[in-house]
Protein backbone atom coordinates (compact mmCIF):
# COMPACT_ATOMS: atom_id res chain seq x y z
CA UNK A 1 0.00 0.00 0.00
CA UNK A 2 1.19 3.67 -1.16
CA UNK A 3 0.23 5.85 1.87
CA UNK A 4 -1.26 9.26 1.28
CA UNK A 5 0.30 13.21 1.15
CA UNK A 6 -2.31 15.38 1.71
CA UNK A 7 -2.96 19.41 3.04
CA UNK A 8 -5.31 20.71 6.06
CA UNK A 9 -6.47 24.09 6.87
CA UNK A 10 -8.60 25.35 9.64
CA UNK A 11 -9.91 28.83 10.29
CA UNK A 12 -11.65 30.77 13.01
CA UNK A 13 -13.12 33.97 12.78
CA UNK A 14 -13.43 35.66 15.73
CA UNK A 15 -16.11 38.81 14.27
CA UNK A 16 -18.37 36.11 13.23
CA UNK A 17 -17.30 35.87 9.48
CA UNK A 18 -18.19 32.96 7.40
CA UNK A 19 -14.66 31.41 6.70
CA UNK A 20 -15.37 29.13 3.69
CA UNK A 21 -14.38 31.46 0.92
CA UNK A 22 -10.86 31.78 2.82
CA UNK A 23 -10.62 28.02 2.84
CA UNK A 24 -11.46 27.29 -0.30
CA UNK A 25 -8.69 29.30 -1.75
CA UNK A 26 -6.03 27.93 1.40
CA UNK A 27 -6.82 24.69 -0.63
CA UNK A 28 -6.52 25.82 -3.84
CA UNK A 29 -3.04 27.05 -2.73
CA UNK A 30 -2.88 23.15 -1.78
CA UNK A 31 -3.86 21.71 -4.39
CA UNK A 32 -0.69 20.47 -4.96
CA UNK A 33 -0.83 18.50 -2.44
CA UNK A 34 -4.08 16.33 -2.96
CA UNK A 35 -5.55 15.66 -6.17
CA UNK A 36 -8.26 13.03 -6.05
CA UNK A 37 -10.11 14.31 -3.40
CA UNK A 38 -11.24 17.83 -1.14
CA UNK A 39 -13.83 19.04 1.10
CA UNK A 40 -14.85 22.10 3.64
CA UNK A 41 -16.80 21.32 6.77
CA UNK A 42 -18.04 24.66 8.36
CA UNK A 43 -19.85 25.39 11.86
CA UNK A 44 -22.50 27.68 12.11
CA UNK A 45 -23.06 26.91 16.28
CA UNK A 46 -25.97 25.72 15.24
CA UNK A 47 -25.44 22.94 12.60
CA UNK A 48 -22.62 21.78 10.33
CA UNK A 49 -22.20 22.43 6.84
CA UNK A 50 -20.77 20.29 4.15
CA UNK A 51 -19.67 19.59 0.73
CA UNK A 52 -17.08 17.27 -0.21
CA UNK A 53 -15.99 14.97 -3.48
CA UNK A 54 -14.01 13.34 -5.13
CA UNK A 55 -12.35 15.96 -7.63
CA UNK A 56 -10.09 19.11 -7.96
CA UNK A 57 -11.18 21.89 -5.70
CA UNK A 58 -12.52 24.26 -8.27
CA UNK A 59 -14.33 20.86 -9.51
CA UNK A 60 -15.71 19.88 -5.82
CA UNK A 61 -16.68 23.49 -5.21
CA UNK A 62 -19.06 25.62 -7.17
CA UNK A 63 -20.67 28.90 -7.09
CA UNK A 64 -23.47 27.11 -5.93
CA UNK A 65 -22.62 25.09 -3.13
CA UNK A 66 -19.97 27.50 -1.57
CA UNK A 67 -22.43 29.92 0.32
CA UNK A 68 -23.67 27.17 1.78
CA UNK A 69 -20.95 26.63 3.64
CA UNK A 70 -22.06 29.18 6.65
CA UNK A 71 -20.11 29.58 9.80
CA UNK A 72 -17.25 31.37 11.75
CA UNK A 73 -15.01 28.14 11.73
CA UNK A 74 -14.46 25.46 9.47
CA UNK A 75 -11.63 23.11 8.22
CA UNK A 76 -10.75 22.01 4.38
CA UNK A 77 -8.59 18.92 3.26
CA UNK A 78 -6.98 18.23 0.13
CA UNK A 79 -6.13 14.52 -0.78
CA UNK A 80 -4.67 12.30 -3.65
CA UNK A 81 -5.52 8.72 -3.78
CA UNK A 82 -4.14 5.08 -2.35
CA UNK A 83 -2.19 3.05 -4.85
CA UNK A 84 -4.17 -0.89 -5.02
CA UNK A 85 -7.48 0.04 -3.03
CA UNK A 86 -10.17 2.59 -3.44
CA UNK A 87 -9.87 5.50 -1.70
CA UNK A 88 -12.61 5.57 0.86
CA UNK A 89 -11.42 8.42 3.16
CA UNK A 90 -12.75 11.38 1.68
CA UNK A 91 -11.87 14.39 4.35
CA UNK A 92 -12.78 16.47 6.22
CA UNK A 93 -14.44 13.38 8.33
CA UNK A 94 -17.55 14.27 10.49
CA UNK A 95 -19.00 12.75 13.30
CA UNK A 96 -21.75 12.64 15.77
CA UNK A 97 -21.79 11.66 19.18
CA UNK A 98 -22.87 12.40 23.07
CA UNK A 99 -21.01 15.40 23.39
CA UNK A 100 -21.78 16.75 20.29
CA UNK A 101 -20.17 17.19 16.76
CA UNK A 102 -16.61 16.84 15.87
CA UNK A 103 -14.99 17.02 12.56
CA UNK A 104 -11.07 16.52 11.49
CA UNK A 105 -8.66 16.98 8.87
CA UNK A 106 -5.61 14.83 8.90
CA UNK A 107 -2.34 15.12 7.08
CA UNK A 108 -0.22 11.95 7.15
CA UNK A 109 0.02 8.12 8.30
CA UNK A 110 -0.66 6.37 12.10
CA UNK A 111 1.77 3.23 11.95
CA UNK A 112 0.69 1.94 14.46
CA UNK A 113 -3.11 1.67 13.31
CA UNK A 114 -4.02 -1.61 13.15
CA UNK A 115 -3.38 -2.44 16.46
CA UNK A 116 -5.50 0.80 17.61
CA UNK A 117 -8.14 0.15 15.24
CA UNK A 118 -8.14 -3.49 16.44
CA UNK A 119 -8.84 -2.34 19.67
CA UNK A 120 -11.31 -0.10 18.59
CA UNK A 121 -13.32 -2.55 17.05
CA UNK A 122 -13.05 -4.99 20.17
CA UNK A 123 -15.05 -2.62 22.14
CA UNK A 124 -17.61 -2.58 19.67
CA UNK A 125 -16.77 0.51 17.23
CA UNK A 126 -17.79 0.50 14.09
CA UNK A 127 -15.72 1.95 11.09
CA UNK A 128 -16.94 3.14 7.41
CA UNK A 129 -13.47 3.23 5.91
CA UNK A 130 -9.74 2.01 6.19
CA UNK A 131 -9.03 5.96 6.33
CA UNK A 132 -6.47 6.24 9.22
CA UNK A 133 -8.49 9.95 10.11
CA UNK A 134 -11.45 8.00 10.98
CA UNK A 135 -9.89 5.66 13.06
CA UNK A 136 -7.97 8.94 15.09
CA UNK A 137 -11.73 10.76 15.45
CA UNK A 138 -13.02 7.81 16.99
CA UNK A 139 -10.10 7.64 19.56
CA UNK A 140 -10.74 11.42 20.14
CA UNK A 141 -14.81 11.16 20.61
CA UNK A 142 -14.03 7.90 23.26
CA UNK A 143 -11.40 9.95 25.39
CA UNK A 144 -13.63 13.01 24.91
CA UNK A 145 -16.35 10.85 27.33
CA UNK A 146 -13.51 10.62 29.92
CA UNK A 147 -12.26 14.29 30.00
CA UNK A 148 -13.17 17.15 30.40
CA UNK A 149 -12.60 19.14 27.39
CA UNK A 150 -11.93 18.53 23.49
CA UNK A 151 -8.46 19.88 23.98
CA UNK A 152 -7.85 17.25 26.68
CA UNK A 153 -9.31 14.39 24.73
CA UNK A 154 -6.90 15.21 21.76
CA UNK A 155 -3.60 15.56 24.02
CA UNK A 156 -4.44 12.08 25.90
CA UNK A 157 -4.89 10.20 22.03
CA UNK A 158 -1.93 11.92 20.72
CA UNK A 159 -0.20 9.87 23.20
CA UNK A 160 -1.25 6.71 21.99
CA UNK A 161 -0.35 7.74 18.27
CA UNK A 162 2.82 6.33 16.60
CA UNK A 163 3.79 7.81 13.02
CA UNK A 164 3.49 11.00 11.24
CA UNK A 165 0.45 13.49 11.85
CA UNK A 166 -0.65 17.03 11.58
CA UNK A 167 -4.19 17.58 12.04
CA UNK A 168 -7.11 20.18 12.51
CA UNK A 169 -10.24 19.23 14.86
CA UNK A 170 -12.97 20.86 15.26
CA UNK A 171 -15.34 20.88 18.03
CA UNK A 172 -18.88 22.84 17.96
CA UNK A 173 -17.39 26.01 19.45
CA UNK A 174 -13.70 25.10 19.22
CA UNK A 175 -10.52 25.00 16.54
CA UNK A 176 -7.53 22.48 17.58
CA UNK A 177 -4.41 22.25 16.05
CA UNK A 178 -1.66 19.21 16.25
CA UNK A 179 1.13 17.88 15.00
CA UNK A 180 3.18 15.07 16.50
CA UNK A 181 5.93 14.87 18.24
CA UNK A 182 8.87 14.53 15.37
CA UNK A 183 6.70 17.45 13.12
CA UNK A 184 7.26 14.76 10.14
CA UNK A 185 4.47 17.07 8.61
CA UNK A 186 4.21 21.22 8.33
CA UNK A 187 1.64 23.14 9.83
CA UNK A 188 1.56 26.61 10.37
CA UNK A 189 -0.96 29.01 12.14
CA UNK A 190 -1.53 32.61 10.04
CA UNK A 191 -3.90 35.57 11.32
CA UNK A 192 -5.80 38.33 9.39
CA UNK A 193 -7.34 40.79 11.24
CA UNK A 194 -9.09 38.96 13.99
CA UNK A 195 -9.39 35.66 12.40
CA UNK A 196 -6.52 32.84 12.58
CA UNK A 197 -5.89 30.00 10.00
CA UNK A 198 -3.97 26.62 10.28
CA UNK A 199 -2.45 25.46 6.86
CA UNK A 200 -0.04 22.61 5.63
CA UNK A 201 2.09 25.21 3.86
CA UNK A 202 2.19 28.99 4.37
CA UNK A 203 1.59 29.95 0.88
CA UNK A 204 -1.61 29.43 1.84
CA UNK A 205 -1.96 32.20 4.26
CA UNK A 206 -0.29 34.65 1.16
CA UNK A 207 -2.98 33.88 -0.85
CA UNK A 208 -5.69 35.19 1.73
CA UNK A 209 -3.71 37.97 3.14
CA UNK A 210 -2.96 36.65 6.24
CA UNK A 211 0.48 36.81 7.86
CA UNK A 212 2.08 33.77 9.08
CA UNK A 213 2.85 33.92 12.82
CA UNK A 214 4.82 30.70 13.43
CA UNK A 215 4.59 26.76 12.99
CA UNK A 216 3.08 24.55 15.19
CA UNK A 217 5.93 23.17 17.29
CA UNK A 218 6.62 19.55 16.84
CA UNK A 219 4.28 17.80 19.59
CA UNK A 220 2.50 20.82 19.97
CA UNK A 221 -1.33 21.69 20.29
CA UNK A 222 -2.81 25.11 19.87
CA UNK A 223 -6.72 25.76 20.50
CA UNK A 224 -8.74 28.22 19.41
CA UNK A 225 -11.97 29.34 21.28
CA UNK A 226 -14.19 31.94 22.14
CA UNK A 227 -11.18 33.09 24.74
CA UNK A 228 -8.31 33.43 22.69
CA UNK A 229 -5.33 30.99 21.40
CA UNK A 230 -3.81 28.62 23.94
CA UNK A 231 -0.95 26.66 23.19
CA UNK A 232 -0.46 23.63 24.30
CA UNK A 233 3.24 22.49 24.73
CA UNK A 234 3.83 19.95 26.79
CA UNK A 235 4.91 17.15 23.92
CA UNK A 236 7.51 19.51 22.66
CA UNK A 237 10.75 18.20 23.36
CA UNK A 238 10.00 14.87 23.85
CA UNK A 239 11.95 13.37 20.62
CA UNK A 240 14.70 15.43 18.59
CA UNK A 241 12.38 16.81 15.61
CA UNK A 242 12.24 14.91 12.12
CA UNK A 243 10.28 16.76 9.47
CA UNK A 244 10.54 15.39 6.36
CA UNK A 245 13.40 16.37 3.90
CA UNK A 246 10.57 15.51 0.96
CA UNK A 247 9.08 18.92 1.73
CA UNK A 248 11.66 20.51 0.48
CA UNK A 249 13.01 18.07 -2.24
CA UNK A 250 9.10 17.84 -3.56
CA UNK A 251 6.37 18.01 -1.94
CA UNK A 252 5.81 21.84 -0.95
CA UNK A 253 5.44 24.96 -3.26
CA UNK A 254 8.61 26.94 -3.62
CA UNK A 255 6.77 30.31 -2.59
CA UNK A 256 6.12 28.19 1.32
CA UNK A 257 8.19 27.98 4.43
CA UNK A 258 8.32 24.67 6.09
CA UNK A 259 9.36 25.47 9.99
CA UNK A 260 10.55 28.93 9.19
CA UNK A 261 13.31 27.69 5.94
CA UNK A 262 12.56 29.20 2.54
CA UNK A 263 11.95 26.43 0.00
CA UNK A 264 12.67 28.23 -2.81
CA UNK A 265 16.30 28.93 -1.29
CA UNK A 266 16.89 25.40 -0.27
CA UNK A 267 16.34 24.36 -4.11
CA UNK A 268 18.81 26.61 -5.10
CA UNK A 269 20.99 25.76 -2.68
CA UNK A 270 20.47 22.15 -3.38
CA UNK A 271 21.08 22.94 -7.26
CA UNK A 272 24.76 24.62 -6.37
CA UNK A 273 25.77 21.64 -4.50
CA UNK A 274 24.36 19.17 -7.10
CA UNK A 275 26.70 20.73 -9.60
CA UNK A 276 29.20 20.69 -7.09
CA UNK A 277 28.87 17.02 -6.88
CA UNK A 278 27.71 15.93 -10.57
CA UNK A 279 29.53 18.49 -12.82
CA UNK A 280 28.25 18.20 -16.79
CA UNK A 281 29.81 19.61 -19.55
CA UNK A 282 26.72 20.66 -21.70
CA UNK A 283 25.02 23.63 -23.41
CA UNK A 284 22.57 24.46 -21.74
CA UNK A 285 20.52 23.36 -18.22
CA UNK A 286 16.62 22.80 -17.97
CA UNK A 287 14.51 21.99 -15.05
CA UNK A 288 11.44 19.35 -14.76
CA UNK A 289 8.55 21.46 -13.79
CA UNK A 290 7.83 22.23 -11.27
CA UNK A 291 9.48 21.58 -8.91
CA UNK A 292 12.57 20.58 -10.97
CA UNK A 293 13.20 24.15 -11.85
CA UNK A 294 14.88 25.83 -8.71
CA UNK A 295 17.58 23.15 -8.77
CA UNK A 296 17.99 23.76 -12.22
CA UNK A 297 18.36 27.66 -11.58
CA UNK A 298 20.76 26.84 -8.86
CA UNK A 299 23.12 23.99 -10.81
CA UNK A 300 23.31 26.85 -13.52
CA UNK A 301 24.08 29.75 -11.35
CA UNK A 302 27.06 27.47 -9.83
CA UNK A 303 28.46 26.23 -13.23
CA UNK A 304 27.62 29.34 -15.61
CA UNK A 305 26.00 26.87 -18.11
CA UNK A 306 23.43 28.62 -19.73
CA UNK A 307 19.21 27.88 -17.92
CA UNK A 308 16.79 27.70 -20.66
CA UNK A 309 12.85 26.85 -20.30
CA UNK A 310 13.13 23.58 -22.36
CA UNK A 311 9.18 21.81 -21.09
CA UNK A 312 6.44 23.43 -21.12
CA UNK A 313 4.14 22.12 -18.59
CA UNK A 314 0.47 21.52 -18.80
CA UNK A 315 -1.47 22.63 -15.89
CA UNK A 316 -4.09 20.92 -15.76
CA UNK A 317 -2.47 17.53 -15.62
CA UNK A 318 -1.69 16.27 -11.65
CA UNK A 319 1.31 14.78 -10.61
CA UNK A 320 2.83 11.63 -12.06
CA UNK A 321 4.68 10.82 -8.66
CA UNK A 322 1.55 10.99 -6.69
CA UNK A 323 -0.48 8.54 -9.83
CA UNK A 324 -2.05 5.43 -8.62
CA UNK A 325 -0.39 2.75 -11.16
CA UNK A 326 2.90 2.49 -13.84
CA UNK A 327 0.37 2.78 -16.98
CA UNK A 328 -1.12 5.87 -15.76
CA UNK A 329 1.75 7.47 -14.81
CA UNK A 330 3.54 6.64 -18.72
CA UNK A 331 0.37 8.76 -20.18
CA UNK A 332 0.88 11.10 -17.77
CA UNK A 333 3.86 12.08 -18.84
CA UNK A 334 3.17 12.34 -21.89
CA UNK A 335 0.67 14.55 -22.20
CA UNK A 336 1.80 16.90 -18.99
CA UNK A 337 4.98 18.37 -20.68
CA UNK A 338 6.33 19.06 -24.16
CA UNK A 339 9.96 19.52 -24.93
CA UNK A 340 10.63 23.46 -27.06
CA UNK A 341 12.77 22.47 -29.97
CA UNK A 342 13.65 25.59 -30.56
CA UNK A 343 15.83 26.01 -27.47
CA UNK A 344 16.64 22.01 -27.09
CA UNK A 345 17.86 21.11 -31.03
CA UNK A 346 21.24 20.65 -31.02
CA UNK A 347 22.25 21.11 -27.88
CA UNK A 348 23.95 19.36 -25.04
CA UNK A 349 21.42 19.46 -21.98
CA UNK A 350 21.67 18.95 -18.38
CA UNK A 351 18.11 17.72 -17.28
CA UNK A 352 17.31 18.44 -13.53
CA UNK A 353 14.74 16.44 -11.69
CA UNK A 354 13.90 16.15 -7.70
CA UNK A 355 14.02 12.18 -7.51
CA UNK A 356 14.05 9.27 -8.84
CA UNK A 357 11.77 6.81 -7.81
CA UNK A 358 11.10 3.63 -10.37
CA UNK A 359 12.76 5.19 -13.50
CA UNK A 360 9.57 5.41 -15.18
CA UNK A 361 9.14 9.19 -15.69
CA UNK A 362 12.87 9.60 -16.46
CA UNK A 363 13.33 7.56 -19.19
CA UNK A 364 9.86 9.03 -20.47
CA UNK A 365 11.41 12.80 -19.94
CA UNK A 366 14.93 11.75 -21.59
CA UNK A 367 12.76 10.25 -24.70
CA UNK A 368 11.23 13.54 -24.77
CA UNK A 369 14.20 15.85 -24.93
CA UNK A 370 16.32 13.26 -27.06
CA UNK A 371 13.09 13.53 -29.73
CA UNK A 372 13.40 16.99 -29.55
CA UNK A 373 17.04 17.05 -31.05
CA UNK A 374 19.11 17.10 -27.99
CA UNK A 375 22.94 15.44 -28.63
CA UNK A 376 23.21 14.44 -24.92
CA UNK A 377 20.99 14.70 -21.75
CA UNK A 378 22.82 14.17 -18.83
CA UNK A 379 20.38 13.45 -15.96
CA UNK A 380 21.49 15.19 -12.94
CA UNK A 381 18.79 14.37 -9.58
CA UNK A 382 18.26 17.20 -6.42
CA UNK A 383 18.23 14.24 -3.87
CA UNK A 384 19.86 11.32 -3.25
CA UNK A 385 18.62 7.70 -4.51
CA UNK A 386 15.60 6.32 -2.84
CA UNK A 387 16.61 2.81 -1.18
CA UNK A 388 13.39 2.96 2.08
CA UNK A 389 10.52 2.99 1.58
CA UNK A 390 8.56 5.95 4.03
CA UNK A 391 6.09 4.56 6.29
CA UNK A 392 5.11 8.04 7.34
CA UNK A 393 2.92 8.97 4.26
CA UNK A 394 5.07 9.83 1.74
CA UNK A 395 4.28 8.12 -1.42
CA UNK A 396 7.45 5.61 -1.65
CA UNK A 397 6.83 2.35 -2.71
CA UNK A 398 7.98 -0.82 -1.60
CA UNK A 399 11.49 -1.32 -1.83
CA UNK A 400 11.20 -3.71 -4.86
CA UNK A 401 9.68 -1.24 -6.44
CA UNK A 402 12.61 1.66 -6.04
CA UNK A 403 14.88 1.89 -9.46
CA UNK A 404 18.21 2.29 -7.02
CA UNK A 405 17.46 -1.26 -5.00
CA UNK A 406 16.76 -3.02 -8.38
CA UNK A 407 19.92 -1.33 -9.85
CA UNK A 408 23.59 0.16 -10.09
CA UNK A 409 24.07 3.88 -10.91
CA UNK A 410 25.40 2.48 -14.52
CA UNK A 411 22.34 0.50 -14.64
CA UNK A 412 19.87 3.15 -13.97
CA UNK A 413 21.65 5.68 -16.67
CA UNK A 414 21.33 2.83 -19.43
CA UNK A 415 17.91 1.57 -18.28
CA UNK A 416 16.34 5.81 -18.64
CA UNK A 417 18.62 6.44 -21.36
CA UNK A 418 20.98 9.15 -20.23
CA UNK A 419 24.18 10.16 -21.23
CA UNK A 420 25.41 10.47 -17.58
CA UNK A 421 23.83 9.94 -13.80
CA UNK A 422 24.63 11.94 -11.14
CA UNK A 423 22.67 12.07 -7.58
CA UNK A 424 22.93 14.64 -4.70
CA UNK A 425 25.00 13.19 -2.44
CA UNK A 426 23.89 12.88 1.08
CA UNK A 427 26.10 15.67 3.46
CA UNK A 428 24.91 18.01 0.77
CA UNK A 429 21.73 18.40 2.54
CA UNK A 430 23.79 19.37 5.59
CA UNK A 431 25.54 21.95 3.41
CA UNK A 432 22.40 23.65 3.02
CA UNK A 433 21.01 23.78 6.46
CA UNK A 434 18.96 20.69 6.00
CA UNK A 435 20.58 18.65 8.73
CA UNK A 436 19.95 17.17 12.27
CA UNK A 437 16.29 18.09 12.44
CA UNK A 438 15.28 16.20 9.31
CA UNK A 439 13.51 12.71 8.32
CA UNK A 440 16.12 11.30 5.30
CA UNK A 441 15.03 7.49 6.44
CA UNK A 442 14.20 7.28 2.55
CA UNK A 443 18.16 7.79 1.67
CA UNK A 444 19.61 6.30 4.48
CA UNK A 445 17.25 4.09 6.26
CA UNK A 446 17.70 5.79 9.79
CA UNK A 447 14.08 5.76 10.75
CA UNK A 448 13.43 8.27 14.27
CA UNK A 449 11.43 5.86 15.36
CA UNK A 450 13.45 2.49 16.14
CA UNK A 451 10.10 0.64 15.88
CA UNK A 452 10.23 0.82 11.73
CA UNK A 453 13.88 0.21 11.40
């Protein structure tokens, strides 16, 4: 099973403001990160509101169906889909129970769920999907009958959770905001006049004005209620932090932060030191959009080869990395970019990429820029080879599946057609900043947790 990479947002609105138009565009600014499915839940005080799908946001969401969505607080999810089962987990996930309503948004996996939902389900709880949100919401609503508060009931489940998780609950007069102890996934609380927004990635908040006022701490909760913002930090400090290097190698928009670090100046950074490690001799250097094209800028401000746009990209295609099976992902490609002969015919071209993962896409993109005319495309990668798989919820397969387990360097450049190979070597991330407080279990295989060594 491929496990999920999604986005959350929350908002609260302190003057009374309906807050759905203000999510909806937090997850359009996420779309990135969830394709197959989205959905709002908002609270009016005095009922919920919903509307969720399977789609694209500006597919889920119409002009229609957005004022329905009344209320002062609400949460939004973004999510793509498993790889080999349906995806039954649309989010936001509501339920109802004796103390109420509670709804939640959930970014990343619980590893140690099928022992919890085991449990569960010995006590007689029923479940509607495999979706590992669910499974935390019914934790929440049982502890929620032994405390005293919704804020309580989250901090004592929390504690039973193993694995990656940042997540937005809501509660009929309450917003609550966590993310686990390692902070394997962003989250980051923004405020606009008097209203305050959670959000996987900060570009979010820039796209609704807001300002971003800090991340959530790594094992840190932070409420929001009709008194003010509380945080919650007891759980910091438990475990030396681990977010995951992917953010920056992938996953997030170059415009975000991820626990206060520029992305877009880590991909540069990461592009210097991949020419520093992998120098070509070529014409001219050209990026995989998107997020290809930062490294690209920074191998060709470090070697003074020449950056051209060589793909165009089509929008409106979703990610190949995140694409449920090998024969989707090949069509994909195919119709997502085009290579410009005009600025690729002839030349000698450095190809930048974030990863490779099976091979698949490469040897698609090589194809491309070799039809285009290129003499040579040397394939130069902004991370180092996948041998782990990530049992967190980044989508990295099994390792049978991963092109640098099956094969040599040599092997890899012959089987994607390349002229030449060349990685980012490990201590580079260290080089720029990207050390001691990072996840790279997917490089190296040193998991934080000992328990998925």
């Amino acid at each position: 099973m491929i496990h999920e990479e999604c986005g959350v947002m929350g908002a609260y609105d302190f003057d009374g403001g309906d807050v759905a138009v203000d999510l909806y565009h937090g997850l359009y600014t996420l779309q990135h990160r969830g394709q197959e499915s989205c959905g709002i839940v908002t609270n009016s005080y005095v009922k919920l509101h919903t509307v969720k799908g399977k789609g694209l946001v500006n597919e889920v969401f119409t002009k229609d169906n957005l004022p329905t969505l009344k209320g002062n607080i609400g949460v939004g999810h973004v999510l793509y889909g498993y790889t080999g089962e349906e995806n039954d987990g649309v989010q936001p996930i509501v339920s109802r129970y004796c103390k109420g309503s509670m709804t939640i948004a959930m970014n990343g996996t619980i590893t140690n769920y099928v022992e919890l939902r085991s449990e569960l389900e010995s006590r007689g709880a029923i479940f509607q999907s495999s979706s590992h949100a669910e499974m935390v919401m019914n934790m929440i609503a049982v502890a929620r009958t032994q405390t005293h508060s919704a804020e309580d009931a989250v901090l004592v489940t929390v504690k039973k959770l193993k694995g990656a998780f940042s997540m937005v609950v809501m509660s009929p007069k309450k917003l609550i905001a966590v993310r686990d102890p390692y902070g394997f996934k962003p989250l980051s609380i923004g405020k606009r006049g008097n209203a305050y927004f959670f959000a996987s990635e900060t570009a979010a908040f820039d796209v609704i004005r807001a300002q971003t006022l800090c991340d959530v701490k790594p094992g840190e909760l932070i409420k929001i209620d009709e008194n003010g913002v509380t945080h919650y930090t007891d759980g910091v400090g438990k475990v030396k932090p681990a977010q995951c290097i992917f953010e920056y190698v992938y996953f997030a928009r170059p415009d975000s932060y991820i626990d206060g670090k520029s992305v877009y100046e880590a991909r540069i950074d990461i592009g210097k030191e991949l020419y520093k490690a992998a120098p070509a001799d070529a014409d001219i250097v050209i990026g995989v959009p998107s997020s290809g094209l930062h490294f690209a800028l920074g191998y060709s401000y470090a070697s003074g080869i020449r950056y051209v746009d060589g793909l165009m990209k089509n929008s409106y295609v979703g990610r190949t990395f995140i694409k449920g099976t090998d024969e989707i992902r090949r069509e994909a490609v195919s119709i997502k970019l085009n290579a410009l002969r005009g600025a690729i015919d002839g030349k000698s071209v450095v190809l930048v990429d974030d990863s490779i993962v099976r091979g698949t896409t490469s040897a698609n993109l090589i194809r491309l820029v070799k039809d285009a005319g290129a003499k040579a495309v040397h394939m130069r990668i902004a991370s180092p080879p996948f041998v782990y798989s990530c049992p967190y919820g980044s989508d990295i397969p099994d390792r049978r599946h991963l092109a640098a387990v099956r094969m040599t360097l040599d092997e890899i450049c012959k089987s994607i057609g390349a002229d030449s190979l060349g990685y980012l070597p490990i201590d580079a991330f260290c080089r720029v900043g990207l050390c001691d407080r990072y996840c790279d279990a997917c490089f190296t295989g040193n998991y934080p947790d000992a328990e998925n060594k």
